[in-house]
C-alpha atoms as a PDB file:
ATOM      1  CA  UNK A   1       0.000   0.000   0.000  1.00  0.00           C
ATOM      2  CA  UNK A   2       1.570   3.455  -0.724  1.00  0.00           C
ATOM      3  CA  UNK A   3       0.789   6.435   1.382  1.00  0.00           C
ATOM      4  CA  UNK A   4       0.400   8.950  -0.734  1.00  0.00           C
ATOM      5  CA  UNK A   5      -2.533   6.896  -2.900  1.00  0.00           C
ATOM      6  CA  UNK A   6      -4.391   5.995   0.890  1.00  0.00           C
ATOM      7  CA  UNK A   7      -4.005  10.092   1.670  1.00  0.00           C
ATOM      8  CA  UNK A   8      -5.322  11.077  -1.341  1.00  0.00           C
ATOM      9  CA  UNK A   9      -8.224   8.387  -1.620  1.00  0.00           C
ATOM     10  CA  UNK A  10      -9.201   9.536   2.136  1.00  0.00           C
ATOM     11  CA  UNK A  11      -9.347  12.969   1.661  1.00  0.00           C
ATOM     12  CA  UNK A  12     -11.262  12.214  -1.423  1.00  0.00           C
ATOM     13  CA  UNK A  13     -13.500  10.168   0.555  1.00  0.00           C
ATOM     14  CA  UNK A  14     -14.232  12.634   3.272  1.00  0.00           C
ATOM     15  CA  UNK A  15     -14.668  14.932   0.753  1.00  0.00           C
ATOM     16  CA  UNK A  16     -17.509  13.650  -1.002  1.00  0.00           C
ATOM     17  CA  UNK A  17     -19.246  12.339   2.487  1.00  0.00           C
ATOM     18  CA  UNK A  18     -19.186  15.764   3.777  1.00  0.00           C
ATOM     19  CA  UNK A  19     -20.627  17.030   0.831  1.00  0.00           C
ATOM     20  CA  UNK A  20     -23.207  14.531   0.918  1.00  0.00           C
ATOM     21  CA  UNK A  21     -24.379  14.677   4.285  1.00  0.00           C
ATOM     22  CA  UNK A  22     -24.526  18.533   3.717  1.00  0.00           C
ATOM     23  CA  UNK A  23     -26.606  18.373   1.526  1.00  0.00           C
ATOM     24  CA  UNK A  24     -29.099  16.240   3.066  1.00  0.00           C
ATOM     25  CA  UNK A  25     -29.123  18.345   6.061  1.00  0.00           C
ATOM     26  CA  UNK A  26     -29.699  21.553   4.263  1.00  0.00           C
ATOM     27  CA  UNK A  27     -32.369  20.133   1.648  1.00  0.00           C
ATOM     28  CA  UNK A  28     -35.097  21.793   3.618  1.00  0.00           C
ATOM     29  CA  UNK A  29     -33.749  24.949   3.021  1.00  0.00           C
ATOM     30  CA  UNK A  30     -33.246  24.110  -0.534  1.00  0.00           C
ATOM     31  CA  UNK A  31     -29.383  24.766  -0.567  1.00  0.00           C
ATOM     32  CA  UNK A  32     -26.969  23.228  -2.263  1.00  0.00           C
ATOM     33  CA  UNK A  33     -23.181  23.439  -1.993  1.00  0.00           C
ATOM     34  CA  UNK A  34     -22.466  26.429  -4.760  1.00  0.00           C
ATOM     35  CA  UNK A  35     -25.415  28.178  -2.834  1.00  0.00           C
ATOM     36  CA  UNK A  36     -23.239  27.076   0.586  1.00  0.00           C
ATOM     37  CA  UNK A  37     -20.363  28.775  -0.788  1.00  0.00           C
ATOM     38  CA  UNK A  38     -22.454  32.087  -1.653  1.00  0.00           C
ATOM     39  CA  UNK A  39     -23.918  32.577   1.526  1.00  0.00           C
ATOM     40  CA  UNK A  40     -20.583  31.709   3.519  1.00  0.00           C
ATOM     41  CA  UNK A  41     -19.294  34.631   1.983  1.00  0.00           C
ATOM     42  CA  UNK A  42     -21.863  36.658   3.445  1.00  0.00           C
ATOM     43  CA  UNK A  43     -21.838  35.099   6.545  1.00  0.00           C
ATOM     44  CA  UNK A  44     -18.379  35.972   6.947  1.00  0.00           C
ATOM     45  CA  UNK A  45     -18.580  39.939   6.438  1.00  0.00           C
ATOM     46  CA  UNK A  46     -21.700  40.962   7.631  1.00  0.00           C
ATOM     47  CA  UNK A  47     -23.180  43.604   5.418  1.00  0.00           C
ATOM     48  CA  UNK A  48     -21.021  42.716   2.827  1.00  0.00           C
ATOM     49  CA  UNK A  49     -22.170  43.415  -0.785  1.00  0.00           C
ATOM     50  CA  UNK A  50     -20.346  41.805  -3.759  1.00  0.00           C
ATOM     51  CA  UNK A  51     -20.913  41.714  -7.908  1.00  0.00           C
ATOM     52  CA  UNK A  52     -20.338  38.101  -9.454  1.00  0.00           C
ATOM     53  CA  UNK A  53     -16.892  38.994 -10.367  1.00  0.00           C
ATOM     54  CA  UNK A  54     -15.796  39.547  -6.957  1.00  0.00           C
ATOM     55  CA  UNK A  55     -17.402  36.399  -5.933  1.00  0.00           C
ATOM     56  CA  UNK A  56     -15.738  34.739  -8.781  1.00  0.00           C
ATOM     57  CA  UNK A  57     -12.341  36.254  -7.655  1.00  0.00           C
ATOM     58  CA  UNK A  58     -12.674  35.390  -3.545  1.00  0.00           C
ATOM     59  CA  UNK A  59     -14.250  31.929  -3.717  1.00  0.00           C
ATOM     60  CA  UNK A  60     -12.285  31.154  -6.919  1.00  0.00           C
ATOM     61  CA  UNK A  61     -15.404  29.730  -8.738  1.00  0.00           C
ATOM     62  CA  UNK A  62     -16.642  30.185 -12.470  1.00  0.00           C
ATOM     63  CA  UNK A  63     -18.631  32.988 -13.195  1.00  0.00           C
ATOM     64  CA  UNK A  64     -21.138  30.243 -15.000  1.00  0.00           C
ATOM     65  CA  UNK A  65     -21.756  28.417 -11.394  1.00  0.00           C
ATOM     66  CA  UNK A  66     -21.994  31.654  -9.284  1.00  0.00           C
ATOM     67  CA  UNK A  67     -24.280  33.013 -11.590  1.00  0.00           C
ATOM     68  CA  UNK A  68     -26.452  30.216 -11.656  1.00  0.00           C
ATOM     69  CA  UNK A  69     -26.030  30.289  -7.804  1.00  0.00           C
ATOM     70  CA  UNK A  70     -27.174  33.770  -7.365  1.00  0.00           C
ATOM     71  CA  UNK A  71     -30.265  32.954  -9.502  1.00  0.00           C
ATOM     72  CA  UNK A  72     -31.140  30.182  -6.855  1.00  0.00           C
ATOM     73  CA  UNK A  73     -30.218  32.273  -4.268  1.00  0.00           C
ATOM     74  CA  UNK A  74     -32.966  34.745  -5.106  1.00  0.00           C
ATOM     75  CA  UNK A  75     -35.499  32.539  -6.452  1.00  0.00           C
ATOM     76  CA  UNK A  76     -35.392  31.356  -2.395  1.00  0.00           C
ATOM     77  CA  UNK A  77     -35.127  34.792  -1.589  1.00  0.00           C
ATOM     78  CA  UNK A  78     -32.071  34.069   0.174  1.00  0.00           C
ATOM     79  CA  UNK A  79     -29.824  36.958  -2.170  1.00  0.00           C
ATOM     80  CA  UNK A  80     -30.639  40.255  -3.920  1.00  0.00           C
ATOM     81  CA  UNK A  81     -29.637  43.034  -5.801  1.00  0.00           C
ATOM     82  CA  UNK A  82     -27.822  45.678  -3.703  1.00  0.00           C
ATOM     83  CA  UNK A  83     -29.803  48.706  -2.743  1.00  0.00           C
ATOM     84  CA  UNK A  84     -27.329  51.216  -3.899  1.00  0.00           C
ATOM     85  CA  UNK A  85     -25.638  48.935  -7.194  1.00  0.00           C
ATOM     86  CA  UNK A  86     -27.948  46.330  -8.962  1.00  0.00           C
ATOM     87  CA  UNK A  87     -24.393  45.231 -10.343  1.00  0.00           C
ATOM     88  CA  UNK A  88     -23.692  43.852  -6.735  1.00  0.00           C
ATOM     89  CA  UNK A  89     -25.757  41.334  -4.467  1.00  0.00           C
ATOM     90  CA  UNK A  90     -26.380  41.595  -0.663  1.00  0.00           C
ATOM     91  CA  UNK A  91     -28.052  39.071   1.629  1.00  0.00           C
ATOM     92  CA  UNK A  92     -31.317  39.074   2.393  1.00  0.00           C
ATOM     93  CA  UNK A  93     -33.211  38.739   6.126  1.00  0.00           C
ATOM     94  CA  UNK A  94     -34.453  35.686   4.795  1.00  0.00           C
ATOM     95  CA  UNK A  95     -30.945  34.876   3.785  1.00  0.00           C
ATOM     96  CA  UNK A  96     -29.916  35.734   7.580  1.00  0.00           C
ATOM     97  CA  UNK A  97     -32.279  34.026   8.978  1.00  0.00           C
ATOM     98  CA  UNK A  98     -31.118  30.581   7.858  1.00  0.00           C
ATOM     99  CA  UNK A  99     -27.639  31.780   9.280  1.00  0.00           C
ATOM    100  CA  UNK A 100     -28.305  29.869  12.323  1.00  0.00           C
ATOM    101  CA  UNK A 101     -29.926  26.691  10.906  1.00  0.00           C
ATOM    102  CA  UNK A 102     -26.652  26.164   8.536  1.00  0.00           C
ATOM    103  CA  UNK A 103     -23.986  27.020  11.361  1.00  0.00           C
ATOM    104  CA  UNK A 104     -26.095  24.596  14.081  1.00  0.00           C
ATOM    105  CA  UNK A 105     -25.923  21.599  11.266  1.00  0.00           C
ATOM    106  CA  UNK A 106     -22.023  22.369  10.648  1.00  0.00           C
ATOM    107  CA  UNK A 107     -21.620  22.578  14.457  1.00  0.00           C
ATOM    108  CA  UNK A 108     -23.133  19.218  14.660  1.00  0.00           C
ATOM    109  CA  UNK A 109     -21.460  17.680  11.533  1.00  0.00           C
ATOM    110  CA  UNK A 110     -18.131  18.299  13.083  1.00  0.00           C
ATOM    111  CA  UNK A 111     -18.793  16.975  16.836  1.00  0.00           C
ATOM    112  CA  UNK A 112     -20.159  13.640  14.693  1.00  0.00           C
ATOM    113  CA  UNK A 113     -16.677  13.632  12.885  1.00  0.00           C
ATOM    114  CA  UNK A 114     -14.274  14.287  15.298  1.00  0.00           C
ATOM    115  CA  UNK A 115     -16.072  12.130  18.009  1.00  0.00           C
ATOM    116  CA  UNK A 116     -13.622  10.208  19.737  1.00  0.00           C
ATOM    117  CA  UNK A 117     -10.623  11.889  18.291  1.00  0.00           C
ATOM    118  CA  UNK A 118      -8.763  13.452  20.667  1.00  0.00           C
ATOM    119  CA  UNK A 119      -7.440  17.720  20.662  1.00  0.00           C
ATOM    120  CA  UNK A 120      -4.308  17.274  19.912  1.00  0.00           C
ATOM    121  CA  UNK A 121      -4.537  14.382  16.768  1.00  0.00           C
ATOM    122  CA  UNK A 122      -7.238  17.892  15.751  1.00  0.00           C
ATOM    123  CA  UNK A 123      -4.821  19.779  15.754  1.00  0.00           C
ATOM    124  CA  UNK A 124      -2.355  17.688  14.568  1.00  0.00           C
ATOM    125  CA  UNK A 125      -4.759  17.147  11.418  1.00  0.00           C
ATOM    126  CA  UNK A 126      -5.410  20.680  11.260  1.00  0.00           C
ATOM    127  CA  UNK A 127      -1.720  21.557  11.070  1.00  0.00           C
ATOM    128  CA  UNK A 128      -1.152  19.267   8.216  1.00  0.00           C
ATOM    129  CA  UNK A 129      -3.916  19.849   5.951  1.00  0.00           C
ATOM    130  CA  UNK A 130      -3.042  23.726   6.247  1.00  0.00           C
ATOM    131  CA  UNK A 131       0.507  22.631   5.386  1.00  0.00           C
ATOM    132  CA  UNK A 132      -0.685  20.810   2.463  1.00  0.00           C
ATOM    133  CA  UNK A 133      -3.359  23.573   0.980  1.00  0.00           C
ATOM    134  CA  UNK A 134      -0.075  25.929   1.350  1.00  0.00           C
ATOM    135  CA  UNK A 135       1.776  23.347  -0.673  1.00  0.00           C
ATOM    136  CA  UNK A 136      -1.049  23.665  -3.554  1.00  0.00           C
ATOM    137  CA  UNK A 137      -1.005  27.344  -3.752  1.00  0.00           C
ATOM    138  CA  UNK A 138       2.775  27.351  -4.319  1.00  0.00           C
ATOM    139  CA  UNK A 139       2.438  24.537  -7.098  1.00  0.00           C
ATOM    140  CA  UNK A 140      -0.731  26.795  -8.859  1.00  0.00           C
END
């Protein structure tokens, strides 16, 4: 067995289970992960307001998705155009609202994960999956 093949087929694994189970949890709310990614934005800077080419540019996703994203976004009423530039997009109370819902269900996602792992293999982990997303931005 080589390392390197197990590493990559785990993170690949946990990848596509947290994904997954993600997206079952926030069906009700009819999100999806591009959606996730939107509103994370948002969630991060509070009264922030953004056109799809700075969305594009910070969560380095094609213009095609977050487009499409937005759309869905304010079909839920989740996203809309900015009060003071229609170019740009700003969250919605609605889109607020379901702040908590999405931050209790990743709360509870990562308690069932890391159950029985102890602090310091955390932040062990944590330490060397920053190391390797460093290593990626140097080999872009």
């Amino acid at each position: 067995m080589k390392m390197n093949e197990q590493f990559g087929d785990l993170i690949v694994e946990i990848y596509k289970k947290t994904k997954t189970l993600t997206e079952q949890k926030l069906k009700h709310l009819g999100i999806g992960m591009g959606q996730l990614h939107i509103l994370m934005l948002y969630y991060g800077n509070p009264g922030g307001v953004y056109s799809q080419t700075e969305m594009v540019q910070l969560l380095e996703i094609d213009k095609g998705n977050i487009s499409r994203n937005i759309h869905k976004l304010m079909d839920k009423n989740y996203l809309a155009p900015a009060e003071m530039d229609h170019k740009k997009y700003q969250l919605t109370e609605e889109g607020l609202v379901i702040k908590s819902q999405i931050m209790t269900t990743f709360i509870q996602m990562q308690l069932g994960m890391t159950l029985g792992v102890n602090r310091q293999d955390l932040e062990t982990t944590m330490a060397v999956l920053k190391a390797i997303s460093e290593n990626f931005k140097v080999m872009e």
